[in-house]
Protein backbone atom coordinates (compact mmCIF):
# COMPACT_ATOMS: atom_id res chain seq x y z
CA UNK A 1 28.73 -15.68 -35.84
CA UNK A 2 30.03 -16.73 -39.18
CA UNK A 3 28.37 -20.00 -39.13
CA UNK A 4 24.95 -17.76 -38.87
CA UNK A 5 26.00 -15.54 -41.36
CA UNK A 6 26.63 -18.36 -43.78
CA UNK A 7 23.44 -20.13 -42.81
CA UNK A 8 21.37 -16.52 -43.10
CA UNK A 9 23.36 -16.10 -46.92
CA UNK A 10 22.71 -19.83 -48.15
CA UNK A 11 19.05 -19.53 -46.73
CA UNK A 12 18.19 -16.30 -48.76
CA UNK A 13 19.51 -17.61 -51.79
CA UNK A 14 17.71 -20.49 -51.85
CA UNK A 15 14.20 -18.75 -51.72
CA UNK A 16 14.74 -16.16 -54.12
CA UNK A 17 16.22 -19.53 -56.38
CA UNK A 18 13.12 -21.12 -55.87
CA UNK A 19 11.36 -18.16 -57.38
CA UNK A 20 13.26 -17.16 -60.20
CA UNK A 21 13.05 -20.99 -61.27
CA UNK A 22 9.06 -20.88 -61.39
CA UNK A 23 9.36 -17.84 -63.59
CA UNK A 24 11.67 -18.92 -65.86
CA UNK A 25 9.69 -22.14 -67.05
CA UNK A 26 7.25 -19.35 -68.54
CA UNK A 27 9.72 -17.73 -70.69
CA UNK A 28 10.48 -19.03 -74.35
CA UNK A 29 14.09 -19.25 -75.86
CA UNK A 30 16.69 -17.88 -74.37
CA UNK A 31 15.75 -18.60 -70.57
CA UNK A 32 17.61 -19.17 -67.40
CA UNK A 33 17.26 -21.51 -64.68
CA UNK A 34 20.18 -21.79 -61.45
CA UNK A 35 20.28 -23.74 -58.64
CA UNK A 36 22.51 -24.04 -55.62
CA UNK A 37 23.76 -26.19 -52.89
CA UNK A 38 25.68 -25.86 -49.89
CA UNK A 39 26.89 -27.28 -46.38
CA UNK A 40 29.67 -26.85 -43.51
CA UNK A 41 30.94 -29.12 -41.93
CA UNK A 42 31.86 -30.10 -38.16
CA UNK A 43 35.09 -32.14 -37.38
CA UNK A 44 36.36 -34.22 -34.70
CA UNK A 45 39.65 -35.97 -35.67
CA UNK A 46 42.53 -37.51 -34.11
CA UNK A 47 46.19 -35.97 -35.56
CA UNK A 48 49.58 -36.02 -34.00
CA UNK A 49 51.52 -33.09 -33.15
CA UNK A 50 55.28 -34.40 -34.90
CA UNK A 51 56.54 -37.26 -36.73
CA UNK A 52 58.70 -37.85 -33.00
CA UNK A 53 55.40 -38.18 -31.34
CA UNK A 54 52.81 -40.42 -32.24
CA UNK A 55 51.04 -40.14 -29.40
CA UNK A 56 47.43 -38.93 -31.42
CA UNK A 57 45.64 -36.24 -29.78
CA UNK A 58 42.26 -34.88 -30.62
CA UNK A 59 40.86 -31.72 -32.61
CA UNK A 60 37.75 -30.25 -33.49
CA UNK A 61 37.06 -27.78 -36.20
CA UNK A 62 34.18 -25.78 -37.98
CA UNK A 63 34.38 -25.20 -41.77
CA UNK A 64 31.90 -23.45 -44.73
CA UNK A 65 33.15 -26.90 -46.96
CA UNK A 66 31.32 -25.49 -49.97
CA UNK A 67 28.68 -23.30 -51.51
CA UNK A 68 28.29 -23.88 -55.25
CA UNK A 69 25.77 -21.76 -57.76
CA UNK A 70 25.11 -23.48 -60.88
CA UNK A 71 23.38 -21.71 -63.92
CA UNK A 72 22.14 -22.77 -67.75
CA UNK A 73 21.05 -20.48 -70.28
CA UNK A 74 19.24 -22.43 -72.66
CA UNK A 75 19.85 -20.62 -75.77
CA UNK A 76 17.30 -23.29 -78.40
CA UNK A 77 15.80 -26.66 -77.25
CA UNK A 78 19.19 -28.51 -78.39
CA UNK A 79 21.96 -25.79 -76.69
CA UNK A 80 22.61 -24.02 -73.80
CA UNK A 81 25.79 -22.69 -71.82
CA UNK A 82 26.21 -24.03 -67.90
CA UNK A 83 28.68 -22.53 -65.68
CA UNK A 84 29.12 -23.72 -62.05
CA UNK A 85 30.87 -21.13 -59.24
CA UNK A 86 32.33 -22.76 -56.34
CA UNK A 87 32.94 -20.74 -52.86
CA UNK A 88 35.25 -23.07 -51.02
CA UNK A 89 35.79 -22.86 -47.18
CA UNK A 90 34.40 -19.36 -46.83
CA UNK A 91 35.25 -16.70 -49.06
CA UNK A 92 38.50 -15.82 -51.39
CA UNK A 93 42.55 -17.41 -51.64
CA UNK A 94 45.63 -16.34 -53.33
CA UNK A 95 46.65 -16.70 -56.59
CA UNK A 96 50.23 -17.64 -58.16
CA UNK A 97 52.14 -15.96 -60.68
CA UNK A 98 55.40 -16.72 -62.48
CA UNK A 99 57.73 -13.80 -63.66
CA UNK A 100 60.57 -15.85 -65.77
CA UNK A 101 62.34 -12.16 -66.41
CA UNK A 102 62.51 -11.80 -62.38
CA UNK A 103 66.15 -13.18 -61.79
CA UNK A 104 66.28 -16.77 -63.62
CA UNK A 105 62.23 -17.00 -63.43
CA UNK A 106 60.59 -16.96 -59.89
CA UNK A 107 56.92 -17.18 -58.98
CA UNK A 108 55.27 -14.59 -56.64
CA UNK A 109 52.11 -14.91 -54.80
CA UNK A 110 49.61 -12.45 -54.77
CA UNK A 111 46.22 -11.70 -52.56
CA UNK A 112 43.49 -11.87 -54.87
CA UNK A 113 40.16 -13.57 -55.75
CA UNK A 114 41.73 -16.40 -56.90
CA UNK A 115 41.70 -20.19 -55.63
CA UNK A 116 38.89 -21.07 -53.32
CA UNK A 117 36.43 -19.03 -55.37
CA UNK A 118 36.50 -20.69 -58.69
CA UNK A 119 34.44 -20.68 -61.93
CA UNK A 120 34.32 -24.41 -61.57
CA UNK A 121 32.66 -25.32 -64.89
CA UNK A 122 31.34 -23.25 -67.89
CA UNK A 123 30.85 -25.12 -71.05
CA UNK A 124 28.60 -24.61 -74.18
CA UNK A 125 26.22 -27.72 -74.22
CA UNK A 126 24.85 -28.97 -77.78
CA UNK A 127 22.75 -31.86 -78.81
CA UNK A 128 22.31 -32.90 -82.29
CA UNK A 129 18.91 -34.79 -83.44
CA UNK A 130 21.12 -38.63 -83.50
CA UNK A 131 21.55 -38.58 -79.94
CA UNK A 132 25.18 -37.11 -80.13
CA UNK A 133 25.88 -34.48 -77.16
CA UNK A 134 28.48 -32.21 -77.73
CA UNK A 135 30.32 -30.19 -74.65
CA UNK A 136 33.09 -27.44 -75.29
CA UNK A 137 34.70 -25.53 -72.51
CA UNK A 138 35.48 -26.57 -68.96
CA UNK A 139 33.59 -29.82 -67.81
CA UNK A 140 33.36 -32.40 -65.37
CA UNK A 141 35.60 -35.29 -66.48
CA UNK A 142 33.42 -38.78 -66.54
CA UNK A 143 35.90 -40.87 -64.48
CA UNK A 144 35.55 -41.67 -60.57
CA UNK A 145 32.38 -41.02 -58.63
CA UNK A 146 34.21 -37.47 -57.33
CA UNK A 147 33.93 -36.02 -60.70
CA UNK A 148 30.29 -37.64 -60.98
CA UNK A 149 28.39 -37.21 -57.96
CA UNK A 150 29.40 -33.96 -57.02
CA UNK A 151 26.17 -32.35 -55.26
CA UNK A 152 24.92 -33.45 -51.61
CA UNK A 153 21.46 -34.93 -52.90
CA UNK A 154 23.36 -37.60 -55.52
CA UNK A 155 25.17 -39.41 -52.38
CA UNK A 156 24.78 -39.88 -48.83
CA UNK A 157 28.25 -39.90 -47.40
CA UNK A 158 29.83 -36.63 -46.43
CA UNK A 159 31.82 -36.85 -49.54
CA UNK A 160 31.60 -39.21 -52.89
CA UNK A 161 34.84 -40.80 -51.74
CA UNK A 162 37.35 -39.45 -49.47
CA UNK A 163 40.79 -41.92 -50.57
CA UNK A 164 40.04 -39.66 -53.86
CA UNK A 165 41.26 -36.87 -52.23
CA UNK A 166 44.65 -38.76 -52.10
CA UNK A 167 44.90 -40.04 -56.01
CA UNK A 168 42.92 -37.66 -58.26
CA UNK A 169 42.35 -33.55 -58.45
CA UNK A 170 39.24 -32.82 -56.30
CA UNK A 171 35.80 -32.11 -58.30
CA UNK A 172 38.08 -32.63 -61.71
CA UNK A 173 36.95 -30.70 -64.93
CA UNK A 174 39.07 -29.93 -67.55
CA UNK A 175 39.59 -27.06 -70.46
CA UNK A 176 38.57 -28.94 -73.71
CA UNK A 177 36.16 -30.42 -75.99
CA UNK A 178 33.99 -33.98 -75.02
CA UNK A 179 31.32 -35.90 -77.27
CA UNK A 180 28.98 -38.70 -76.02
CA UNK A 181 26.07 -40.73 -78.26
CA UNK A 182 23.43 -42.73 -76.37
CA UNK A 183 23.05 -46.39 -77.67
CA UNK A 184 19.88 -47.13 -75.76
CA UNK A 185 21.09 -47.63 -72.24
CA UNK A 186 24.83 -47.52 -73.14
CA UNK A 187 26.34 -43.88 -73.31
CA UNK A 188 30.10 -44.03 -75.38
CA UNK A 189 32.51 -40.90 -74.17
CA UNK A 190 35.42 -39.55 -75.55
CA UNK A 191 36.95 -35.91 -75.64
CA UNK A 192 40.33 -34.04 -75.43
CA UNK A 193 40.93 -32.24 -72.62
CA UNK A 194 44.41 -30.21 -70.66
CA UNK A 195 46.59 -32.31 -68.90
CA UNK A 196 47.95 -31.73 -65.81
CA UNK A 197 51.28 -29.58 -64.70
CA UNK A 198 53.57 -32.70 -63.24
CA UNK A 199 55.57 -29.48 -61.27
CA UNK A 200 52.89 -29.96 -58.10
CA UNK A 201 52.72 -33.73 -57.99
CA UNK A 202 53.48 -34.98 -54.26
CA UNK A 203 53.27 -37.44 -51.83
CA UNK A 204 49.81 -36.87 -50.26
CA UNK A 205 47.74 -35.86 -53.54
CA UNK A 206 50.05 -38.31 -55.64
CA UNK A 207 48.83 -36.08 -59.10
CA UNK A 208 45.73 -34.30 -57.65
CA UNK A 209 47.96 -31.45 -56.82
CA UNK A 210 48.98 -31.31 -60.64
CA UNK A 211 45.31 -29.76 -61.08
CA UNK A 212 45.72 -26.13 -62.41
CA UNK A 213 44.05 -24.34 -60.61
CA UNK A 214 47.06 -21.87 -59.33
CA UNK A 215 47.50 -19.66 -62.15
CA UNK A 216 45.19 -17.29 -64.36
CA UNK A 217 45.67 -19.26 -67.46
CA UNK A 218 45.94 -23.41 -68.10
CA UNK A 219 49.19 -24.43 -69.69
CA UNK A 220 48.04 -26.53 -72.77
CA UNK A 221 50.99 -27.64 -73.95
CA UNK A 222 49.85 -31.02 -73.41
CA UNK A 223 46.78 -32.15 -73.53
CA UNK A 224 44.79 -35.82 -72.54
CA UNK A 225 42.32 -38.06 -73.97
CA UNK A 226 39.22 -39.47 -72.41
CA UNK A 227 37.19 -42.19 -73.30
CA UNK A 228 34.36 -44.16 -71.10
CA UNK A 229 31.41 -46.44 -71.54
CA UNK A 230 28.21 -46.73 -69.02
CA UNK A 231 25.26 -48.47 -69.03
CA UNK A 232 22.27 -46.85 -67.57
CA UNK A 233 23.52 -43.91 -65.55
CA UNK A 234 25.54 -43.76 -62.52
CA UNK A 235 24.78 -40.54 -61.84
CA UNK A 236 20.98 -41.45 -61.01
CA UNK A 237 22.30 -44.79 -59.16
CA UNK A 238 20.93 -47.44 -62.00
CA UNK A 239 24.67 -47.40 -64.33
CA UNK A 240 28.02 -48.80 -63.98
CA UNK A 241 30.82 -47.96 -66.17
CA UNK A 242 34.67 -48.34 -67.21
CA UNK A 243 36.58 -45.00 -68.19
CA UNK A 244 39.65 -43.99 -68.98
CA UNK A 245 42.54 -40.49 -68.98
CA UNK A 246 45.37 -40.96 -70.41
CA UNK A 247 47.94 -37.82 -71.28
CA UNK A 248 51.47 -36.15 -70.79
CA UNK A 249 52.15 -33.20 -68.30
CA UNK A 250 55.78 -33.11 -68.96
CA UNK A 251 55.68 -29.70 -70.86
CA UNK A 252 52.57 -28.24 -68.79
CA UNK A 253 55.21 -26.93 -66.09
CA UNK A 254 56.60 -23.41 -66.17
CA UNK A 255 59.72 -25.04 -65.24
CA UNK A 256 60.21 -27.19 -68.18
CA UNK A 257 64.19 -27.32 -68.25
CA UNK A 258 64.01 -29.11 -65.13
CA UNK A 259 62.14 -32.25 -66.14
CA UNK A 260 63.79 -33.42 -69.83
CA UNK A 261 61.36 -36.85 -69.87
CA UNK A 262 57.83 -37.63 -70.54
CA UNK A 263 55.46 -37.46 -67.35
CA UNK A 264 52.58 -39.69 -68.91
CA UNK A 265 49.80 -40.11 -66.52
CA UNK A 266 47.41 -42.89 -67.86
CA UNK A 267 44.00 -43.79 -65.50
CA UNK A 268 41.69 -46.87 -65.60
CA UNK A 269 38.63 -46.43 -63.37
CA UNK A 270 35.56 -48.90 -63.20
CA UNK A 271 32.63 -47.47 -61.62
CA UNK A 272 29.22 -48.83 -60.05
CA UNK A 273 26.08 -46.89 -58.38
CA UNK A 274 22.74 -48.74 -58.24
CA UNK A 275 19.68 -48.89 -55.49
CA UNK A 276 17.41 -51.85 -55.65
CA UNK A 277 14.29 -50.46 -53.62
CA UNK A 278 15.98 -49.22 -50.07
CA UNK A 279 18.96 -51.31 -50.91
CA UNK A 280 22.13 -49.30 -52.88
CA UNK A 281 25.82 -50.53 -53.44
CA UNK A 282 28.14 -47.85 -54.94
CA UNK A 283 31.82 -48.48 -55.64
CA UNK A 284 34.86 -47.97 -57.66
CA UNK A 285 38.38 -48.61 -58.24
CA UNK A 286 40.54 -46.87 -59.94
CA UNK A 287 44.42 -48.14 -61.12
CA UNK A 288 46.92 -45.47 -62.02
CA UNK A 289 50.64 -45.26 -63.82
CA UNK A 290 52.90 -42.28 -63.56
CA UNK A 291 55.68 -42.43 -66.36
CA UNK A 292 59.18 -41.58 -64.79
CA UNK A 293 58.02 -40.66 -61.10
CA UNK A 294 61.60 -40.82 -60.46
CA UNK A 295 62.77 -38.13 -62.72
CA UNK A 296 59.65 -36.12 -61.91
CA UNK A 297 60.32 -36.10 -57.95
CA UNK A 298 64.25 -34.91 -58.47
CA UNK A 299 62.47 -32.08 -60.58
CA UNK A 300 59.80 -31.28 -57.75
CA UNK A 301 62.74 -31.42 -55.26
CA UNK A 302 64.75 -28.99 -57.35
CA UNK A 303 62.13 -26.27 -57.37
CA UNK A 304 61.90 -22.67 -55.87
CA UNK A 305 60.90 -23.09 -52.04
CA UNK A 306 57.61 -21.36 -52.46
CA UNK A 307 56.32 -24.01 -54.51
CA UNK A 308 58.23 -27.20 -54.06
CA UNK A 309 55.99 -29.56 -52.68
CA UNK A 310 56.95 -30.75 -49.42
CA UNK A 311 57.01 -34.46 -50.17
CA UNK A 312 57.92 -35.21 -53.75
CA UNK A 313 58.86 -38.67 -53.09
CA UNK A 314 55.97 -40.06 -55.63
CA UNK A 315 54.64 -43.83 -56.87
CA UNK A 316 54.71 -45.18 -60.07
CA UNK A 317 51.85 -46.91 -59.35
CA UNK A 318 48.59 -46.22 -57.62
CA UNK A 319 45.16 -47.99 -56.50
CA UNK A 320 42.57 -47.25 -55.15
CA UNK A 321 38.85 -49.17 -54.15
CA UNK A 322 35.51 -48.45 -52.68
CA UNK A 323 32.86 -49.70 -51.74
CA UNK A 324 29.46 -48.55 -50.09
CA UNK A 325 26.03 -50.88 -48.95
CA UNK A 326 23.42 -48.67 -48.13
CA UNK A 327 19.79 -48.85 -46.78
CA UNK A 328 17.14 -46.44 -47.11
CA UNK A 329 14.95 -46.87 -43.55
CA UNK A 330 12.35 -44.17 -44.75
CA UNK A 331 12.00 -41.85 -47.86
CA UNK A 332 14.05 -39.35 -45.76
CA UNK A 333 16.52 -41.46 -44.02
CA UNK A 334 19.48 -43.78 -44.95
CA UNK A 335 22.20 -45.31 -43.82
CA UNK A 336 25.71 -47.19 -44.86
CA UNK A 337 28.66 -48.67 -44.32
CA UNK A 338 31.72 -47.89 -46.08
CA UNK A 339 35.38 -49.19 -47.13
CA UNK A 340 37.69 -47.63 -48.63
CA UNK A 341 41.57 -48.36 -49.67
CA UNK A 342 44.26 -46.40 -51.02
CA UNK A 343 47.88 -47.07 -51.97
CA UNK A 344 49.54 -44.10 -53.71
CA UNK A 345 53.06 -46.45 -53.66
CA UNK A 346 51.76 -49.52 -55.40
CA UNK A 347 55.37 -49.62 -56.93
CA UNK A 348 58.24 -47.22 -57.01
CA UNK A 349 61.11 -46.79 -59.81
CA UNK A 350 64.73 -45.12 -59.58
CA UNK A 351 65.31 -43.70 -56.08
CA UNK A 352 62.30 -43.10 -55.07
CA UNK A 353 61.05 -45.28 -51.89
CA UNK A 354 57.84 -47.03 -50.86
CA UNK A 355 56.13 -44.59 -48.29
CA UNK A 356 53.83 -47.21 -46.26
CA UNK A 357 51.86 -44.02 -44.87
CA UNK A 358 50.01 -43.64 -48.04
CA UNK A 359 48.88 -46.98 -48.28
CA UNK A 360 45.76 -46.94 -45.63
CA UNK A 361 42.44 -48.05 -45.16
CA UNK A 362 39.50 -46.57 -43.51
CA UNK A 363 36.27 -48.41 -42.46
CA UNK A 364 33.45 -45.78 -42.24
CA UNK A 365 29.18 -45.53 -41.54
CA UNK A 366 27.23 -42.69 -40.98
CA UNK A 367 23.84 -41.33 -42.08
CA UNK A 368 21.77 -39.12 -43.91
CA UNK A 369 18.87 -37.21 -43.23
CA UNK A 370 16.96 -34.95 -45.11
CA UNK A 371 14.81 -32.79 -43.02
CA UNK A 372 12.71 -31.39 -46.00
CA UNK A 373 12.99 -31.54 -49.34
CA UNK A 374 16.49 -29.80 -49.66
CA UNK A 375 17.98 -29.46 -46.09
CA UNK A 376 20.01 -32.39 -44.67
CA UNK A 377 21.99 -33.38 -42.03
CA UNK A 378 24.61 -36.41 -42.22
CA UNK A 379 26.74 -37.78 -39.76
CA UNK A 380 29.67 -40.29 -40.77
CA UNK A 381 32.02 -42.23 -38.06
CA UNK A 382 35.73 -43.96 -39.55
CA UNK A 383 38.51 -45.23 -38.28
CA UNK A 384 41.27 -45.09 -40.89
CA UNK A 385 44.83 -47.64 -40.30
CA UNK A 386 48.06 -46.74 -42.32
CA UNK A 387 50.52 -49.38 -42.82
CA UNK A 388 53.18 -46.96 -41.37
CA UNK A 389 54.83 -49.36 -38.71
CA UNK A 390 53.69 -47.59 -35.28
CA UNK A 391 51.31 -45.28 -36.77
CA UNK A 392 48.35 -45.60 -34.47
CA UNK A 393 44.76 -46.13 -35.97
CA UNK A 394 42.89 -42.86 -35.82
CA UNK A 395 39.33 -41.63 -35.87
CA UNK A 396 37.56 -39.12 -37.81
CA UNK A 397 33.81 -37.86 -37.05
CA UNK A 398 31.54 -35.55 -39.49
CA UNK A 399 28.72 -33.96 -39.59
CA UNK A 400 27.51 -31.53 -42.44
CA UNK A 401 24.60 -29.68 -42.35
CA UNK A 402 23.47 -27.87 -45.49
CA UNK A 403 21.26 -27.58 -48.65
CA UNK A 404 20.96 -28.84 -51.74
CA UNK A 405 18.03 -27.50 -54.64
CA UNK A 406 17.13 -30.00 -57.41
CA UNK A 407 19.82 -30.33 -60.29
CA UNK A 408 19.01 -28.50 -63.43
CA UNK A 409 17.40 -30.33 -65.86
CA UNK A 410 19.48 -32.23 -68.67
């Protein structure tokens, strides 16, 4: 019932979309234009029931992955504001608070609208007449295909990239001001953006957890720098690019007595997305350092038990590559194979230990069909291989069905 609810919902906003769109191209400065897209996802996947059994047994699941309403108010013909709302798996999360006059500081977890329904992006959007494009609020960040190709109709996997998942913050924006000037086809990035709280770093999300995304407010105590080059645009699968993150998120935590050393996070990331006729290749690889992963895991280990991660044994180094061929057999249909590799561990410092279950590998294809011009259907097979010493291979199959209306125009 809740899958048809969800359908009926995503369905009715989609119409009444496509007609507020065709009215606002009639209306002069300010006007309004939104768009949407949105799929759920079916899941058959091999897991284990304890680390004393690896014996992998299979389970099936049903989730409302994402529904996402994007909206620009173009305020002149060089400015506008965009915001993007994100509904994650279904509806409304907790949020976290921390109350440092309750006892010696303790954080407390309320039931609110808070976590999986997010104001994902909202940023004021200004272009000056030399081809200089200013953003200020919170934006995408221009550095892995995650944070680039984030709606259904720009990929055709399931997901961008799913070893992402287990480096970087999902769908990463930031709190901050970024500039970019067109040289013909190269586009030159920089900006200054939040960094990340190093009190959430773990194991499995190595600093994607760091994201802050708990609390009401960002902790900008320390803040990163961005800068990236591409040449034609990824985005629209004809660019490649290099980029680059580098910042502290020592003094982001609420904790900050318990971590006395810098927790520098620094991010290299080359990027590729082009289609030659039917024929696309998309890829990446990103390198990562974590300054003093050592000192920042005793920290992690050290905190409260309703937020210390559960695995704070973290790398000092991470990798991470992918790569995707693709074929388009009609307008409507194409399919891919896909490799991807991720090592979290690349190297270790202090006491901290090389955790072989992080480094794996997962060998995918799948397909994607678009039934009309914004419904679609894909389907994507892998079989991913740790190098965890009697950690069986295990399979992982996906379909998403969903929608996805045009982007908004740049």
């Amino acid at each position: 019932m809740k899958f048809l609810v969800l359908f009926a919902t995503l369905f009715g906003i989609q119409l009444s979309t496509l007609a507020f769109a065709s009215l606002a191209q009639a209306q002069e400065y300010p006007y309004f234009e939104y768009t949407a897209y949105g799929y759920f996802t079916a899941r058959q996947y091999d897991t284990f029931k304890t680390v004393q059994n690896l014996n992998p047994y299979t389970k099936r699941e049903i989730d409302p992955t994402e529904f996402s309403l994007e909206g620009k108010l173009y305020l002149t013909n060089s400015s506008a504001i965009e915001f993007e709302v994100e509904f994650e798996h279904g509806g409304a999360g907790s949020a976290m608070e921390f109350d440092n006059f309750e006892e010696f500081g303790e954080f407390e977890t309320e039931i609110e609208r808070g976590g999986e329904v997010v104001l994902h992006e909202i940023y004021y959007e200004k272009y000056f007449d030399n081809k200089v494009e200013l953003k200020a609020g919170k934006a995408p960040l221009f550095i892995s295909l995650g944070s680039i190709l984030t709606s259904p109709k720009s990929r055709l996997a399931v997901n961008a990239s799913d070893a992402e998942l287990r480096m970087l913050p999902e769908g990463w924006t930031e709190l901050g001001v970024q500039v970019e000037k067109r040289f013909g086809p190269i586009k030159i990035g920089a900006g200054i953006v939040n960094g990340l709280d190093s009190e959430f770093y773990n194991s499995p999300t190595w600093i994607g957890n760091g994201y802050q995304r708990r609390f009401e407010s960002t902790n900008t105590d320390d803040v990163a720098g961005l800068l990236n080059i591409e040449y034609g645009s990824v985005k629209e699968a004809y660019g490649m690019a290099i980029a680059g993150y580098y910042g502290d998120s020592q003094n982001n935590r609420y904790k900050k007595d318990k971590l006395t050393v810098p927790a520098h996070v620094g991010l290299v990331s080359a990027i590729v997305n082009y289609r030659f006729g039917r024929v696309g290749i998309m890829g990446q690889g990103i390198w990562g350092q974590l300054e003093n992963a050592d000192k920042i895991s005793a920290a992690n280990n050290n905190m409260a038990n309703v937020v210390k991660p559960k695995q704070p044994n973290l790398g000092s180094r991470a990798a991470l590559q992918t790569i995707q061929l693709s074929y388009m057999l009609t307008d409507d249909l194409g399919v891919y194979i896909q490799r991807e590799h991720v090592n979290t561990f690349e190297d270790v410092v202090g006491n901290n230990f090389v955790d072989p279950r992080y480094d794996s590998e997962t060998n995918s294809i799948g397909l994607s069909q678009w039934w009309d011009q914004y419904c679609f259907v894909k389907v994507q097979y892998g079989k991913e291989k740790t190098q965890l010493v009697g950690l069986p291979e295990t399979s992982n199959l996906r379909i998403a069905f969903g929608f996805d209306l045009d982007q908004l125009t740049d």
